[in-house]
C-alpha atoms as a PDB file:
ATOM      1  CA  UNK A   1     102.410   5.100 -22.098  1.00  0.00           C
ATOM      2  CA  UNK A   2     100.241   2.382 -20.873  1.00  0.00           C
ATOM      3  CA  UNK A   3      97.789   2.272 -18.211  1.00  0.00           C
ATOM      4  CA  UNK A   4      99.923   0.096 -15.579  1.00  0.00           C
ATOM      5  CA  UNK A   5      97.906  -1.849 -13.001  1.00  0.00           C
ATOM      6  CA  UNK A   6      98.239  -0.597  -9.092  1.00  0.00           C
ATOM      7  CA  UNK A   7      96.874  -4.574  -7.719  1.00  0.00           C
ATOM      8  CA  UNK A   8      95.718  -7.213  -9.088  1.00  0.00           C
ATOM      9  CA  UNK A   9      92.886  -8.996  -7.427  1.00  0.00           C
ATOM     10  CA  UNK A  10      91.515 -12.914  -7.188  1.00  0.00           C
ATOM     11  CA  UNK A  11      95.230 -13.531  -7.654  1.00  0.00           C
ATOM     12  CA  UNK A  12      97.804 -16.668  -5.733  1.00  0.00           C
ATOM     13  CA  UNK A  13     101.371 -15.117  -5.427  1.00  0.00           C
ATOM     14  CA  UNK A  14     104.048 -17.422  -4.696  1.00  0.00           C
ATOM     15  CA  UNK A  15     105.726 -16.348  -1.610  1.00  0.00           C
ATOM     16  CA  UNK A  16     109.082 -17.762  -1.821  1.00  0.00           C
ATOM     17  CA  UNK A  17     111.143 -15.261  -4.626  1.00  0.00           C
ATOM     18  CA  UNK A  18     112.486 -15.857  -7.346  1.00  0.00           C
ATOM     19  CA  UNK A  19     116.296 -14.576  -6.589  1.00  0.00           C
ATOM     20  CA  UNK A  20     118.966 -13.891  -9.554  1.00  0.00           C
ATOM     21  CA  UNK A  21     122.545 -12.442  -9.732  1.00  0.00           C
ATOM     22  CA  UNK A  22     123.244 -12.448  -5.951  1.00  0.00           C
ATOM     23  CA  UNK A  23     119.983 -10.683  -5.321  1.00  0.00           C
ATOM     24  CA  UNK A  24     120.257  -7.836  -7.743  1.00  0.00           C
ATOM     25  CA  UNK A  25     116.917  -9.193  -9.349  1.00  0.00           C
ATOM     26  CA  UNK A  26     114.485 -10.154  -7.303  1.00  0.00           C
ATOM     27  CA  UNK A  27     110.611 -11.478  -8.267  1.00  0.00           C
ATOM     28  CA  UNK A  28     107.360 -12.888  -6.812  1.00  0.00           C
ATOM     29  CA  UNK A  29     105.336 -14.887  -9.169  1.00  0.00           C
ATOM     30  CA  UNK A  30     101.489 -14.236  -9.329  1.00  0.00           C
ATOM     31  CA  UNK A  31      99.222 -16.788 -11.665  1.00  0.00           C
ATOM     32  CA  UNK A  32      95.676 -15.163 -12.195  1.00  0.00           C
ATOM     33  CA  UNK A  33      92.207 -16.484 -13.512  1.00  0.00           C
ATOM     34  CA  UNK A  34      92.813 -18.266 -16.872  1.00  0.00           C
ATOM     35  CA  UNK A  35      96.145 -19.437 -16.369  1.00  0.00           C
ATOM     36  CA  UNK A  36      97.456 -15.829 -16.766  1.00  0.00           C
ATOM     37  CA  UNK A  37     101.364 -15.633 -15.406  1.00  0.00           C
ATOM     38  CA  UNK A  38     103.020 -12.981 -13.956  1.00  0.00           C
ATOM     39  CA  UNK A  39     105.805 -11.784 -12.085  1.00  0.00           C
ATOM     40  CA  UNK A  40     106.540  -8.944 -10.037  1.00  0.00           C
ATOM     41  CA  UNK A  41     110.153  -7.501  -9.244  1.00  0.00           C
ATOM     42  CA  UNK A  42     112.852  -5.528  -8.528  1.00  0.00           C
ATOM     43  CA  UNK A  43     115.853  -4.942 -11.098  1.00  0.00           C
ATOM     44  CA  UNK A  44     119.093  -3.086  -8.503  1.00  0.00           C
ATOM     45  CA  UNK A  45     121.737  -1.103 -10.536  1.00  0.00           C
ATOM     46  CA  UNK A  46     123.772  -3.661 -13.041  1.00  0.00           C
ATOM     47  CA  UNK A  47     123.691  -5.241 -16.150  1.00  0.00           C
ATOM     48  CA  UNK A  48     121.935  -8.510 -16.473  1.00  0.00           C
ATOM     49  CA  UNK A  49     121.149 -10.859 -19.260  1.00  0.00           C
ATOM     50  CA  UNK A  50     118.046 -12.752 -19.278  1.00  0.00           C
ATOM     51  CA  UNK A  51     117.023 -16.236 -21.593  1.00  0.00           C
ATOM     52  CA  UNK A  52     113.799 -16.097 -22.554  1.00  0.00           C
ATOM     53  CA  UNK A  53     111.756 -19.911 -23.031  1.00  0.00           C
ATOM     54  CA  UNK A  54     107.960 -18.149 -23.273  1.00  0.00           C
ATOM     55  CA  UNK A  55     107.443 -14.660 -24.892  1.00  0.00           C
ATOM     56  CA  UNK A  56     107.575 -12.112 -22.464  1.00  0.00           C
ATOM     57  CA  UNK A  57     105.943  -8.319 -21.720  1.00  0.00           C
ATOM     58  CA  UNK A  58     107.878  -6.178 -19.401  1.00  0.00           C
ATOM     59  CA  UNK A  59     105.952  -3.072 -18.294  1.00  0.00           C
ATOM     60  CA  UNK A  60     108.357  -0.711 -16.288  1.00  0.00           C
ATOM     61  CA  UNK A  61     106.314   0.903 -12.945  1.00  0.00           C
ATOM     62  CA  UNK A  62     108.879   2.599 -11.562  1.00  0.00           C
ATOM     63  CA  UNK A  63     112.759   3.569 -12.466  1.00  0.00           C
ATOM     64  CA  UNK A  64     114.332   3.278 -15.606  1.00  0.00           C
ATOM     65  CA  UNK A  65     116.227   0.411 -17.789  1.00  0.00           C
ATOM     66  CA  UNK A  66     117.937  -0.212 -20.919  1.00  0.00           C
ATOM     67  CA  UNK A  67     117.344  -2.934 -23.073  1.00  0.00           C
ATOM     68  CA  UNK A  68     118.927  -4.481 -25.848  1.00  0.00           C
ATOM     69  CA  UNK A  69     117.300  -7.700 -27.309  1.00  0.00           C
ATOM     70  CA  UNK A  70     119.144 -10.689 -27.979  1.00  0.00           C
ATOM     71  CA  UNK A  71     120.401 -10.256 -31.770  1.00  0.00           C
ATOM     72  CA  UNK A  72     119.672  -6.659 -32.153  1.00  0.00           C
ATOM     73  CA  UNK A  73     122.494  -4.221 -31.157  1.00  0.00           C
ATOM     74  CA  UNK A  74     120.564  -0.778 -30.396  1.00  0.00           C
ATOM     75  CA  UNK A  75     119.857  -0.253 -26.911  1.00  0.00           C
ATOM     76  CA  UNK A  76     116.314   1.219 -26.191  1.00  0.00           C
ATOM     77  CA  UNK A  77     115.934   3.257 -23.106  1.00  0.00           C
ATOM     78  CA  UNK A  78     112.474   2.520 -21.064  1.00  0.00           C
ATOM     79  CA  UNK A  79     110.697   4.177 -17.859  1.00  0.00           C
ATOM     80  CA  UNK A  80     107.826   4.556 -15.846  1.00  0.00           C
ATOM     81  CA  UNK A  81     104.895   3.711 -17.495  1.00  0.00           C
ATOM     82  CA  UNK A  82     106.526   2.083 -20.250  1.00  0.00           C
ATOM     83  CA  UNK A  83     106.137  -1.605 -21.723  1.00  0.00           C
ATOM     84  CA  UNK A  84     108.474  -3.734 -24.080  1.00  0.00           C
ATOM     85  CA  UNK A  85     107.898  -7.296 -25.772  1.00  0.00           C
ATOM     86  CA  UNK A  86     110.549  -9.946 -25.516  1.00  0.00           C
ATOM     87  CA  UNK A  87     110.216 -12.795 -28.098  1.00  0.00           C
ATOM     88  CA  UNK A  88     109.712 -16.835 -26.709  1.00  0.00           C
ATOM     89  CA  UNK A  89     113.452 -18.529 -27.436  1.00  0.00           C
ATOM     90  CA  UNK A  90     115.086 -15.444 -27.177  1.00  0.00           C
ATOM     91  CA  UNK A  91     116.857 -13.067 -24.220  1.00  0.00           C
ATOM     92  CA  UNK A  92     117.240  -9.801 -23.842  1.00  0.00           C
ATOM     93  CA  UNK A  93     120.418  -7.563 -21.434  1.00  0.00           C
ATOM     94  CA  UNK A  94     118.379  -5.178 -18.874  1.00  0.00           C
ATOM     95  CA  UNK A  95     121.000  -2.580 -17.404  1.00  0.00           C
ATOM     96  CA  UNK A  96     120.013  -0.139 -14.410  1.00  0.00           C
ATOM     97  CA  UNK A  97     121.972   2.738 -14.305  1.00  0.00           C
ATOM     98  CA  UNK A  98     120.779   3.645 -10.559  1.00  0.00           C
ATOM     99  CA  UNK A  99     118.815   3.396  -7.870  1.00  0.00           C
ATOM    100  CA  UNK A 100     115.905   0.666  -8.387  1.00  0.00           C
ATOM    101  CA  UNK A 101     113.909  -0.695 -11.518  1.00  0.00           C
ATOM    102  CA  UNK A 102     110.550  -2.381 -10.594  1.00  0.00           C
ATOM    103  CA  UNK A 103     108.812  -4.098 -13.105  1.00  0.00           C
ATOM    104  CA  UNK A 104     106.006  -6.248 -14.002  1.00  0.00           C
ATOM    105  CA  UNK A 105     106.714  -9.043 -16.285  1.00  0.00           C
ATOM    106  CA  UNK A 106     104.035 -10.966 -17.990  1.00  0.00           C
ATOM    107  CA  UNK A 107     104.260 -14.348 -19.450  1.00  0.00           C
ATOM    108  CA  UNK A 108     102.361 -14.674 -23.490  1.00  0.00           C
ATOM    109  CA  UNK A 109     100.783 -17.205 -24.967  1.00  0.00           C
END
């Protein structure tokens, strides 16, 4: 498990969310020193399938997901506390089984 951050600080956060399938996924984007990108969000119960342009870390904080990457066709199960790597050019299918997935999602080089 990885130590997940509780706030991050000398950060600008975008007020106006980022909204996706009718609201079920819902995000505020935070840019820190160094040109560091981040987002912070919400995932409802569902199945949704993301495209991916940069490479991407997910780090679940609270809830549970499953994820299968684009190409591969095992789906890995993920909660609290847990962190998974999305490649750049790629996507990945997040699915919620219940209640409320929040996640942070950070933006690699």
């Amino acid at each position: 498990m990885s130590s997940l951050p509780t706030q991050f600080d000398g950060a600008t956060v975008h007020t106006k969310a980022n909204v996706y399938f009718d609201g079920n996924v819902v995000s505020h984007t935070v840019l820190l020193a160094g040109g560091v990108r981040k987002t912070l969000g919400l995932i409802r119960a569902g199945s949704y399938y993301f495209g991916t342009a940069a490479a991407e870390r997910m780090e679940i904080v609270a809830g549970a997901c499953t994820v299968t990457l684009k190409g591969e066709t095992v789906a890995r199960t993920y909660g609290a506390g847990s962190t998974f790597e999305v490649p750049a050019q790629s996507g990945f299918t997040i699915a919620v089984a219940s209640g409320l997935c929040e996640y942070i999602c950070t933006f690699l080089p």
